[in-house]
PDB file of N, CA and C in Angstrom:
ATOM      1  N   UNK A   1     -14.487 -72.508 -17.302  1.00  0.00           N
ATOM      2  CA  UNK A   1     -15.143 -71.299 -17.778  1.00  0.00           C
ATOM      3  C   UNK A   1     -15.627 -70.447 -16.619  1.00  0.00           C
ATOM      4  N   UNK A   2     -14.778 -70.818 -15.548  1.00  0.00           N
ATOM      5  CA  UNK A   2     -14.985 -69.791 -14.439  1.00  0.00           C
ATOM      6  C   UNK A   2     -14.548 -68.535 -14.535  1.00  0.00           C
ATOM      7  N   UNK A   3     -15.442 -67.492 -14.179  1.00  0.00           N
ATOM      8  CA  UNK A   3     -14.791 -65.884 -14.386  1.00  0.00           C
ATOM      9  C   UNK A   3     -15.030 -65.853 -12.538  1.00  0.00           C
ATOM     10  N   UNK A   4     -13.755 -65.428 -12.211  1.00  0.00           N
ATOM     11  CA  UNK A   4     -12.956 -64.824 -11.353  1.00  0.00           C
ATOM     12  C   UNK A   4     -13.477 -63.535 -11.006  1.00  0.00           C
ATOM     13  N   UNK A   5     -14.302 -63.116  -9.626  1.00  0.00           N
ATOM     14  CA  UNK A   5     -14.437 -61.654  -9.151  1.00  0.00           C
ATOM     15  C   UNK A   5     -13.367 -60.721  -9.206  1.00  0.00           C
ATOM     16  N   UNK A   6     -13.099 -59.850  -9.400  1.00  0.00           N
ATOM     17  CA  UNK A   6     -12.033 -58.904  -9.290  1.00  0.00           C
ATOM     18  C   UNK A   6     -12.699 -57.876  -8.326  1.00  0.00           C
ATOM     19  N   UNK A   7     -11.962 -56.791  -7.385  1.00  0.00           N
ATOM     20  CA  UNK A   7     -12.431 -55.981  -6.850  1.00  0.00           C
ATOM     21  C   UNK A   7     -12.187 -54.228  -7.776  1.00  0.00           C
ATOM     22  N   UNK A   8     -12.978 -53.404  -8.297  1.00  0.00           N
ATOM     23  CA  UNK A   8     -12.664 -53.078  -9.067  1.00  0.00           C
ATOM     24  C   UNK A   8     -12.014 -51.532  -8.434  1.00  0.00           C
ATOM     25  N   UNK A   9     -12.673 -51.159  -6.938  1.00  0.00           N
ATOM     26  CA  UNK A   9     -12.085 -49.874  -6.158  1.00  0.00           C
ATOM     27  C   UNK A   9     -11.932 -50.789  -4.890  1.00  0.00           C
ATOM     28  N   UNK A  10     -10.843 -50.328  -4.085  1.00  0.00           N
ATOM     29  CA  UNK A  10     -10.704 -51.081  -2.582  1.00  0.00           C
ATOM     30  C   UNK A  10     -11.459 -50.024  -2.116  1.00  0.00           C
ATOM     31  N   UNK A  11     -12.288 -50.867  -1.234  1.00  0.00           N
ATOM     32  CA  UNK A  11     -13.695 -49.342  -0.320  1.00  0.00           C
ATOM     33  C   UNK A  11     -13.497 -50.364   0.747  1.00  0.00           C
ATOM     34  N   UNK A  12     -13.106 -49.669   1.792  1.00  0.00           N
ATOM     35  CA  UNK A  12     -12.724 -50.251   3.376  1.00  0.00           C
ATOM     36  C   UNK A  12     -14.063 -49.832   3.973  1.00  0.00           C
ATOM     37  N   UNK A  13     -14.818 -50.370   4.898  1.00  0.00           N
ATOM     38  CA  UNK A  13     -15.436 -49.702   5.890  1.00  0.00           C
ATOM     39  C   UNK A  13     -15.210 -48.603   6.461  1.00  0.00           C
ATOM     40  N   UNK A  14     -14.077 -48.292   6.759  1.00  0.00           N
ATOM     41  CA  UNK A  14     -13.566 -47.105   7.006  1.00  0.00           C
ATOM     42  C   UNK A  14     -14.170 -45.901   6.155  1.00  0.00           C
ATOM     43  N   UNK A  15     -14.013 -46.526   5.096  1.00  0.00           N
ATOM     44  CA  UNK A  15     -13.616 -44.775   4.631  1.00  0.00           C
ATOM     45  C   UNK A  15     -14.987 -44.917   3.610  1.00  0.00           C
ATOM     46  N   UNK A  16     -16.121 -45.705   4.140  1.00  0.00           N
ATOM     47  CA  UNK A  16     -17.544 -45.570   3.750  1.00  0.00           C
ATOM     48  C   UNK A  16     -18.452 -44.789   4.986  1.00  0.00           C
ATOM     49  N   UNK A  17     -17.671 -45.217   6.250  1.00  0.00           N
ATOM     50  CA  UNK A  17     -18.501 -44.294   7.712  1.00  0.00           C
ATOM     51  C   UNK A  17     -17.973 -42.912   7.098  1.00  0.00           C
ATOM     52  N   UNK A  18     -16.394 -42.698   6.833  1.00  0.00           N
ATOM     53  CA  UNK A  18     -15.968 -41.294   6.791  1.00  0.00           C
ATOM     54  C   UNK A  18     -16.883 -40.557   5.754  1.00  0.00           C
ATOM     55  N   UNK A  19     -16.666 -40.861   4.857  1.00  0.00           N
ATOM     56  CA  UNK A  19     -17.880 -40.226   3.769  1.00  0.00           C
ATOM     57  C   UNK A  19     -19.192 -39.787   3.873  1.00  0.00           C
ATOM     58  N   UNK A  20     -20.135 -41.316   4.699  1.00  0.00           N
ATOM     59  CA  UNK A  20     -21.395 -40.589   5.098  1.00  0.00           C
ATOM     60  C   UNK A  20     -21.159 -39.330   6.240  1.00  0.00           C
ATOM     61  N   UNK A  21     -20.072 -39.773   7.167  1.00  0.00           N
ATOM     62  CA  UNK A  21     -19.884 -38.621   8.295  1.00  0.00           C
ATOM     63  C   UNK A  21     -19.664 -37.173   7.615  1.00  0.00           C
ATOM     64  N   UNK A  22     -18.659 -37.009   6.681  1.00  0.00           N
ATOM     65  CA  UNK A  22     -18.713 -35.569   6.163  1.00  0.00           C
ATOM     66  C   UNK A  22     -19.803 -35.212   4.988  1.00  0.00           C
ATOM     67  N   UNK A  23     -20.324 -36.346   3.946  1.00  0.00           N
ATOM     68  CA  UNK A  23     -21.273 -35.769   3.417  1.00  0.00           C
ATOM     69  C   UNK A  23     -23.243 -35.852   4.287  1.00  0.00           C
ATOM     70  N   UNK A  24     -22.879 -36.114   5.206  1.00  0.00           N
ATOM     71  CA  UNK A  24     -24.262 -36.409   5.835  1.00  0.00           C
ATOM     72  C   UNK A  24     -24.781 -34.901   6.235  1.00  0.00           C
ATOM     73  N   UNK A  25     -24.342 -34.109   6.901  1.00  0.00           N
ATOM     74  CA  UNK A  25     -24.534 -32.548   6.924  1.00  0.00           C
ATOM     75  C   UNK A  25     -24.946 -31.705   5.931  1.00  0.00           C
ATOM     76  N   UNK A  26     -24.279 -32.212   4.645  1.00  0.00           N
ATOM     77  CA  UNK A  26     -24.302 -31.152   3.436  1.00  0.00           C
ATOM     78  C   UNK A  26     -25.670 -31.572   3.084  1.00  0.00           C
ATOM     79  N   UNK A  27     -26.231 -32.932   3.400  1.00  0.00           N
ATOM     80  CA  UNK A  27     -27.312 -33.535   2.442  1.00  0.00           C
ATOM     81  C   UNK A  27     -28.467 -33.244   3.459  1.00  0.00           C
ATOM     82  N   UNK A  28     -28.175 -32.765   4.355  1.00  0.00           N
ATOM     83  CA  UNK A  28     -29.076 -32.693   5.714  1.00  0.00           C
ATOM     84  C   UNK A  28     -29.567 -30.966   5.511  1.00  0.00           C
ATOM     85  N   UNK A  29     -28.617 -30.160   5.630  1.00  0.00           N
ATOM     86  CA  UNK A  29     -28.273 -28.361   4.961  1.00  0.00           C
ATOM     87  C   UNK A  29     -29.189 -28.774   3.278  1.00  0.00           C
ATOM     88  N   UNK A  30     -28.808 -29.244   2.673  1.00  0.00           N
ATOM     89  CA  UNK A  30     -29.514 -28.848   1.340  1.00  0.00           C
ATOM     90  C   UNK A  30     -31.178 -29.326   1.223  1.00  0.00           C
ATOM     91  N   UNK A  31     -31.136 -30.707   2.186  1.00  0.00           N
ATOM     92  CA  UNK A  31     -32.764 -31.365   2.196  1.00  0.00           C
ATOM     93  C   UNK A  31     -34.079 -30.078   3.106  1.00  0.00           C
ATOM     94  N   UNK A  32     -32.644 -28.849   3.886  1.00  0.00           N
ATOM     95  CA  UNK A  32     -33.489 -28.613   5.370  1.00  0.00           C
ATOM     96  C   UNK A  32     -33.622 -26.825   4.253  1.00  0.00           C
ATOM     97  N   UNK A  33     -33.039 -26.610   3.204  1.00  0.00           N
ATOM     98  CA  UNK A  33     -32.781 -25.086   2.353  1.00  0.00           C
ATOM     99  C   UNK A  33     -34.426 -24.973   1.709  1.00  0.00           C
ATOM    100  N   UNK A  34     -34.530 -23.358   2.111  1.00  0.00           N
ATOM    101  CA  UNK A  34     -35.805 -23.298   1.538  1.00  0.00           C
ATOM    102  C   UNK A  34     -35.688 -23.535  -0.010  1.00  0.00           C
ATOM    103  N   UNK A  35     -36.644 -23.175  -1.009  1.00  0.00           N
ATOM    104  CA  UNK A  35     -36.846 -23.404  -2.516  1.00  0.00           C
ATOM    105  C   UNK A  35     -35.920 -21.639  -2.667  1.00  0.00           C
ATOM    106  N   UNK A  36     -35.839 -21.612  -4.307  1.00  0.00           N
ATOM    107  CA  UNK A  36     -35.328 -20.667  -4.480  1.00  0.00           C
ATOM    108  C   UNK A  36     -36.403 -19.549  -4.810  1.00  0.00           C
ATOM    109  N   UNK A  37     -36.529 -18.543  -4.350  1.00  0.00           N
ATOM    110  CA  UNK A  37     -37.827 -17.807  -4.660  1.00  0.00           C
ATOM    111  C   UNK A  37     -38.054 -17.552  -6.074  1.00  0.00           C
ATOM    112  N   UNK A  38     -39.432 -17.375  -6.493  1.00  0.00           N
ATOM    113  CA  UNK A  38     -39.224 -16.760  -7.921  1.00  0.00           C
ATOM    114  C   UNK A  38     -38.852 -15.545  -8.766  1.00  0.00           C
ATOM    115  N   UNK A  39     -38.212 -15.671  -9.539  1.00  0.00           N
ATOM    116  CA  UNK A  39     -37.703 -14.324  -9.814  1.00  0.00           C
ATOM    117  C   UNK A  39     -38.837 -13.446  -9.562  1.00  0.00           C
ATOM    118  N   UNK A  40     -38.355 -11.810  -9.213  1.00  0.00           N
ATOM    119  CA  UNK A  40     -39.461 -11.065  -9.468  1.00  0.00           C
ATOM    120  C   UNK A  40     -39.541 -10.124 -10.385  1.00  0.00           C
ATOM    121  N   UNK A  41     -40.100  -9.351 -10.347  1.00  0.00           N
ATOM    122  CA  UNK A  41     -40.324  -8.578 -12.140  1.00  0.00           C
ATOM    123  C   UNK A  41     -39.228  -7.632 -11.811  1.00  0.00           C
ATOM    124  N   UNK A  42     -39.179  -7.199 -13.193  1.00  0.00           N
ATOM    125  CA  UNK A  42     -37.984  -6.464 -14.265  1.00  0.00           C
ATOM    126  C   UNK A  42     -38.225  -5.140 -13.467  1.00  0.00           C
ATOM    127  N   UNK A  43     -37.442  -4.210 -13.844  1.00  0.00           N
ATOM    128  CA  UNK A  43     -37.753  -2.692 -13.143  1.00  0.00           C
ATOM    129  C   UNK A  43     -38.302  -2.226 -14.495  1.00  0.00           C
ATOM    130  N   UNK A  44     -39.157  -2.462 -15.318  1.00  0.00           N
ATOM    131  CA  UNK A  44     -39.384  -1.791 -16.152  1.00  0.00           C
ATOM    132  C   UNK A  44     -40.879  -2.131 -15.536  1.00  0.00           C
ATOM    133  N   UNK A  45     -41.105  -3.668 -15.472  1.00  0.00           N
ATOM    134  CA  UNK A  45     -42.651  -3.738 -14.895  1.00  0.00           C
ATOM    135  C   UNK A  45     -42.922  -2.892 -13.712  1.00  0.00           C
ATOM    136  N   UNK A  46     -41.917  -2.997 -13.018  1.00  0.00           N
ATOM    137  CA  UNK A  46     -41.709  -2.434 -11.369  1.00  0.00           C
ATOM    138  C   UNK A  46     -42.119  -1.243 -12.028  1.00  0.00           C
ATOM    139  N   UNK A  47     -41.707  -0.117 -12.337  1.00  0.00           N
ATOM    140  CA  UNK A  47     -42.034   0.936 -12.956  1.00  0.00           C
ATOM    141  C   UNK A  47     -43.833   1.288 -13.801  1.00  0.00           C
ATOM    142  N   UNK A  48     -44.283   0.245 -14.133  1.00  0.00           N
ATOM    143  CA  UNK A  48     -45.035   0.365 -14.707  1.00  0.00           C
ATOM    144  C   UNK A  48     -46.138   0.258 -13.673  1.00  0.00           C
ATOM    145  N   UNK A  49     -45.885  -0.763 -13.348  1.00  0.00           N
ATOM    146  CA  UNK A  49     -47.113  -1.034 -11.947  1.00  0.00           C
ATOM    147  C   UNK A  49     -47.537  -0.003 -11.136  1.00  0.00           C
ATOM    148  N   UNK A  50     -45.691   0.682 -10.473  1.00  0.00           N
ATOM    149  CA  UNK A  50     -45.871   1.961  -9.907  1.00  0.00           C
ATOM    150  C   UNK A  50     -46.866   2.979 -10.000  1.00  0.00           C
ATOM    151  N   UNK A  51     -46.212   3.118 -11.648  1.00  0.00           N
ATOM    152  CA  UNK A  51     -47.349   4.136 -12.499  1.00  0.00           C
ATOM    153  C   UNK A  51     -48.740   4.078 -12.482  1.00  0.00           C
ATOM    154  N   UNK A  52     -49.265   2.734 -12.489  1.00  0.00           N
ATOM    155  CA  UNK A  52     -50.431   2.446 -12.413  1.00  0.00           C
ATOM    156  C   UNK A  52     -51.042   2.591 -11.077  1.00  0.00           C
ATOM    157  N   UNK A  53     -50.629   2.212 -10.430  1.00  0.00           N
ATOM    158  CA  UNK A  53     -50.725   2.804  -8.973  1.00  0.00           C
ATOM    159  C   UNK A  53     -51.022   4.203  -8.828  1.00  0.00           C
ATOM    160  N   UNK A  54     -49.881   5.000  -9.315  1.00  0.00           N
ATOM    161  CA  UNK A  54     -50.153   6.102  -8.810  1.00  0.00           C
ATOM    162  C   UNK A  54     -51.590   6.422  -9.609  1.00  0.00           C
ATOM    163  N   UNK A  55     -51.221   6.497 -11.071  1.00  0.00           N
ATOM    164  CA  UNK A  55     -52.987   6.976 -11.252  1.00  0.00           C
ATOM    165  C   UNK A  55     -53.772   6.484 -11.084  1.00  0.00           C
ATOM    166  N   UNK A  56     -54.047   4.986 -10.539  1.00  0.00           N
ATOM    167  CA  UNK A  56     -55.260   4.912  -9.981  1.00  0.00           C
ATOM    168  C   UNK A  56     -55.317   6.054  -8.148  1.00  0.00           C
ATOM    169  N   UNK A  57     -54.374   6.389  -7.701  1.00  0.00           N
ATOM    170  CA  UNK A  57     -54.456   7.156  -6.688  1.00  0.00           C
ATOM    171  C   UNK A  57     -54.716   8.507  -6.858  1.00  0.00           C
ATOM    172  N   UNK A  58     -54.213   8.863  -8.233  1.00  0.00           N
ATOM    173  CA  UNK A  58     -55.376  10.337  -8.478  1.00  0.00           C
ATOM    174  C   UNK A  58     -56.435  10.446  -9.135  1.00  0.00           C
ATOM    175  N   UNK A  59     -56.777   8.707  -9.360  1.00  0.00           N
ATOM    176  CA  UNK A  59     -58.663   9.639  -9.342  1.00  0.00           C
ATOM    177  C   UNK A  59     -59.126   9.083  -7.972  1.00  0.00           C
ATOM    178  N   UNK A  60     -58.638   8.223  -7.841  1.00  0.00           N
ATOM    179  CA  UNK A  60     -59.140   8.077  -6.212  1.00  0.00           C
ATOM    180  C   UNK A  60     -59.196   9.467  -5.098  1.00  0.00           C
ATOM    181  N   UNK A  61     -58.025  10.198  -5.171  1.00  0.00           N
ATOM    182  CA  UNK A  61     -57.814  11.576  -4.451  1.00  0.00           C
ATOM    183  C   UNK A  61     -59.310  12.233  -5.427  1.00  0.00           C
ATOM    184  N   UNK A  62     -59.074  12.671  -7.037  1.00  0.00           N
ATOM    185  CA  UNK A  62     -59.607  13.688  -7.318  1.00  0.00           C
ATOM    186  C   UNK A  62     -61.298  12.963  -6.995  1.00  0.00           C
ATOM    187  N   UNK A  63     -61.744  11.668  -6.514  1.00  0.00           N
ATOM    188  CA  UNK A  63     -63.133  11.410  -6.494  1.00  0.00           C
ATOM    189  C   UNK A  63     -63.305  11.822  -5.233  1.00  0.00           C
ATOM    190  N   UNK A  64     -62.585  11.792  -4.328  1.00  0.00           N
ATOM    191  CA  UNK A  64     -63.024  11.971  -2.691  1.00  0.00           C
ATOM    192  C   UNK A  64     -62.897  13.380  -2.690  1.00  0.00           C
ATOM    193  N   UNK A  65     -61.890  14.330  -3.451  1.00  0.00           N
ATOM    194  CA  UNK A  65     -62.385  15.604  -3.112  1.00  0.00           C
ATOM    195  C   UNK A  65     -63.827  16.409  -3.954  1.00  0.00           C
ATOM    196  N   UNK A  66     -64.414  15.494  -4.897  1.00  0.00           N
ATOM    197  CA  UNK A  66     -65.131  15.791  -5.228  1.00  0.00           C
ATOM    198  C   UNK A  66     -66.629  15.854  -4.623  1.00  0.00           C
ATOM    199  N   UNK A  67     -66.259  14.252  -3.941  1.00  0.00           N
ATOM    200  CA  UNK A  67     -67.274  14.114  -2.892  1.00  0.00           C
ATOM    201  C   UNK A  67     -67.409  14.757  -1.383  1.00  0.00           C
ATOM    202  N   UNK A  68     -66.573  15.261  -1.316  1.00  0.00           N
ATOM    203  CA  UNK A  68     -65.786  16.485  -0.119  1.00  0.00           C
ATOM    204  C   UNK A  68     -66.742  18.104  -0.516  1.00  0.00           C
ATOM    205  N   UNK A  69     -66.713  18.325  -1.612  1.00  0.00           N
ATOM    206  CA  UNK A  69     -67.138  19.569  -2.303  1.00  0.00           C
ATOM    207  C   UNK A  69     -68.527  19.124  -2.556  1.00  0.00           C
ATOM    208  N   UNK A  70     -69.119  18.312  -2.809  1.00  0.00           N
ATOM    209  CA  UNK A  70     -70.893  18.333  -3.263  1.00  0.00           C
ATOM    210  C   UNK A  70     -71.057  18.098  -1.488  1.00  0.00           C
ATOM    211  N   UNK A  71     -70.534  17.758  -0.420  1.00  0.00           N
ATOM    212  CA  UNK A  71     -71.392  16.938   0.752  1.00  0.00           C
ATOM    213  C   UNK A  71     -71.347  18.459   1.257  1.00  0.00           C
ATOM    214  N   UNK A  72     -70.133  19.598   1.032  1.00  0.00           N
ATOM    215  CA  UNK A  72     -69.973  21.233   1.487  1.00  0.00           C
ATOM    216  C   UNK A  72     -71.419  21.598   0.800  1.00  0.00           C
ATOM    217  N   UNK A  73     -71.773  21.319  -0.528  1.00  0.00           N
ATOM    218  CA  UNK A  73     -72.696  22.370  -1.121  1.00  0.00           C
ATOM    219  C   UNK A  73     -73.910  21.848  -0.629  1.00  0.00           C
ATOM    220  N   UNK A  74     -74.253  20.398  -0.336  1.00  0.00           N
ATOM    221  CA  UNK A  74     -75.340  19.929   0.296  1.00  0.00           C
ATOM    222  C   UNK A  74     -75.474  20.476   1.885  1.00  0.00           C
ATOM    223  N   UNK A  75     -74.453  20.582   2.392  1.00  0.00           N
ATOM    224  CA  UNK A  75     -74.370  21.378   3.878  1.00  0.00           C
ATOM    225  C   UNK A  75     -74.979  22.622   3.819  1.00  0.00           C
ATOM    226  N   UNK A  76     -74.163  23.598   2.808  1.00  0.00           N
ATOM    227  CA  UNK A  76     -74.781  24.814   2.508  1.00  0.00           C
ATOM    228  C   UNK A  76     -75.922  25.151   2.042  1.00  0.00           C
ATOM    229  N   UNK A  77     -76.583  23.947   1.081  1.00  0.00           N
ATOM    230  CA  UNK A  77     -78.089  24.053   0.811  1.00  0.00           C
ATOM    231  C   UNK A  77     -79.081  24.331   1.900  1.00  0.00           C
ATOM    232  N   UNK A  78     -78.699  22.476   2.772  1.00  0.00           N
ATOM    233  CA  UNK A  78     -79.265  22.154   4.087  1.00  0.00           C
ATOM    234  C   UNK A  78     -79.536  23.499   4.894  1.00  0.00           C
ATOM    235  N   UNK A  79     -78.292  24.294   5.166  1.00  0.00           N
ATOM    236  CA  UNK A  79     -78.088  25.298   6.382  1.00  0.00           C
ATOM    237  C   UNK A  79     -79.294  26.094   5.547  1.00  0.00           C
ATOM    238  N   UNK A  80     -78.862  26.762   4.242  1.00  0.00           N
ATOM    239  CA  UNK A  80     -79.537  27.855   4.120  1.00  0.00           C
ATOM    240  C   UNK A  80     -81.390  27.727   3.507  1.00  0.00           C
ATOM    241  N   UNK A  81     -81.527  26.625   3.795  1.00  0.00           N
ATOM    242  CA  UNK A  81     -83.108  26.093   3.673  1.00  0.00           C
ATOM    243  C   UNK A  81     -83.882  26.234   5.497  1.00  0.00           C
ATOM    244  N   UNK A  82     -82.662  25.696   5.853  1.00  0.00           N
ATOM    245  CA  UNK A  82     -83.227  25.742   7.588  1.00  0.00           C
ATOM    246  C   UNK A  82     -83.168  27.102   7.551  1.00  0.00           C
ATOM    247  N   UNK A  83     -82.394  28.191   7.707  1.00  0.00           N
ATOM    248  CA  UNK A  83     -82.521  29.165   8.085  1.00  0.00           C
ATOM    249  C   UNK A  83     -83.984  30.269   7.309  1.00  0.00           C
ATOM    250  N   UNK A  84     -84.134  29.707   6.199  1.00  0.00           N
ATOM    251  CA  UNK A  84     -85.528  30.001   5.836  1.00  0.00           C
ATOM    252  C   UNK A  84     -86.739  29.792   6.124  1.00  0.00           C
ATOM    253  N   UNK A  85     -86.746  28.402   6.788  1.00  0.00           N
ATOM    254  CA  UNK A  85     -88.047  27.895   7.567  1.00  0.00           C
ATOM    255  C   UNK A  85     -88.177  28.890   8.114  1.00  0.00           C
ATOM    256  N   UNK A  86     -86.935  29.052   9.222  1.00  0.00           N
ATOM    257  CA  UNK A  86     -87.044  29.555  10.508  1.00  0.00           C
ATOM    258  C   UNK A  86     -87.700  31.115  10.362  1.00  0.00           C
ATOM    259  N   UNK A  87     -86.934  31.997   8.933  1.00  0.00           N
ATOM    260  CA  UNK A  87     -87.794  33.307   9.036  1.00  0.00           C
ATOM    261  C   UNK A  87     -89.236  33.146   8.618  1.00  0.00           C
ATOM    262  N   UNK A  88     -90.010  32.363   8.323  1.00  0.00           N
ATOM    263  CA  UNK A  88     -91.225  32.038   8.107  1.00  0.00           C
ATOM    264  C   UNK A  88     -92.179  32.310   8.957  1.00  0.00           C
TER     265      UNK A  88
END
């Protein structure tokens, strides 16, 4: 009731060095590959974001010229208060 080994592929030494020799690079290249980045958004978000962007950049513009125009009328107050002392 002896069962007999059979060899079921002939694998020479040979041609087990050859194998690691040509697949050893590929596995070396794929272990050394960055990750794949993550997708990034749709051009519809791209678009949207934009948008948002920009109007937050015009009230940002329309607040600084606002504050541009009261610091002029506070200048002009300032000046024309001094120049009243002075005719006193």
């Amino acid at each position: 009731m002896g069962h007999k080994m059979t060899k079921s592929l002939p694998v020479s030494p040979k041609g087990v060095v050859r194998t690691l020799v040509l697949c050893s690079p590929l596995l070396a290249l794929a272990a050394c590959a960055p990750p794949a980045p993550p997708p990034g958004p749709t051009a519809a978000e791209a678009m949207a974001a934009a948008q948002a962007a920009q109007q937050t950049a015009n009230q940002a513009l329309q607040t600084a010229q606002q504050a541009e125009a009261d610091a002029q009328a506070a200048k002009a107050a300032a000046s024309s208060m001094y120049q009243r002392s002075l005719h006193k």
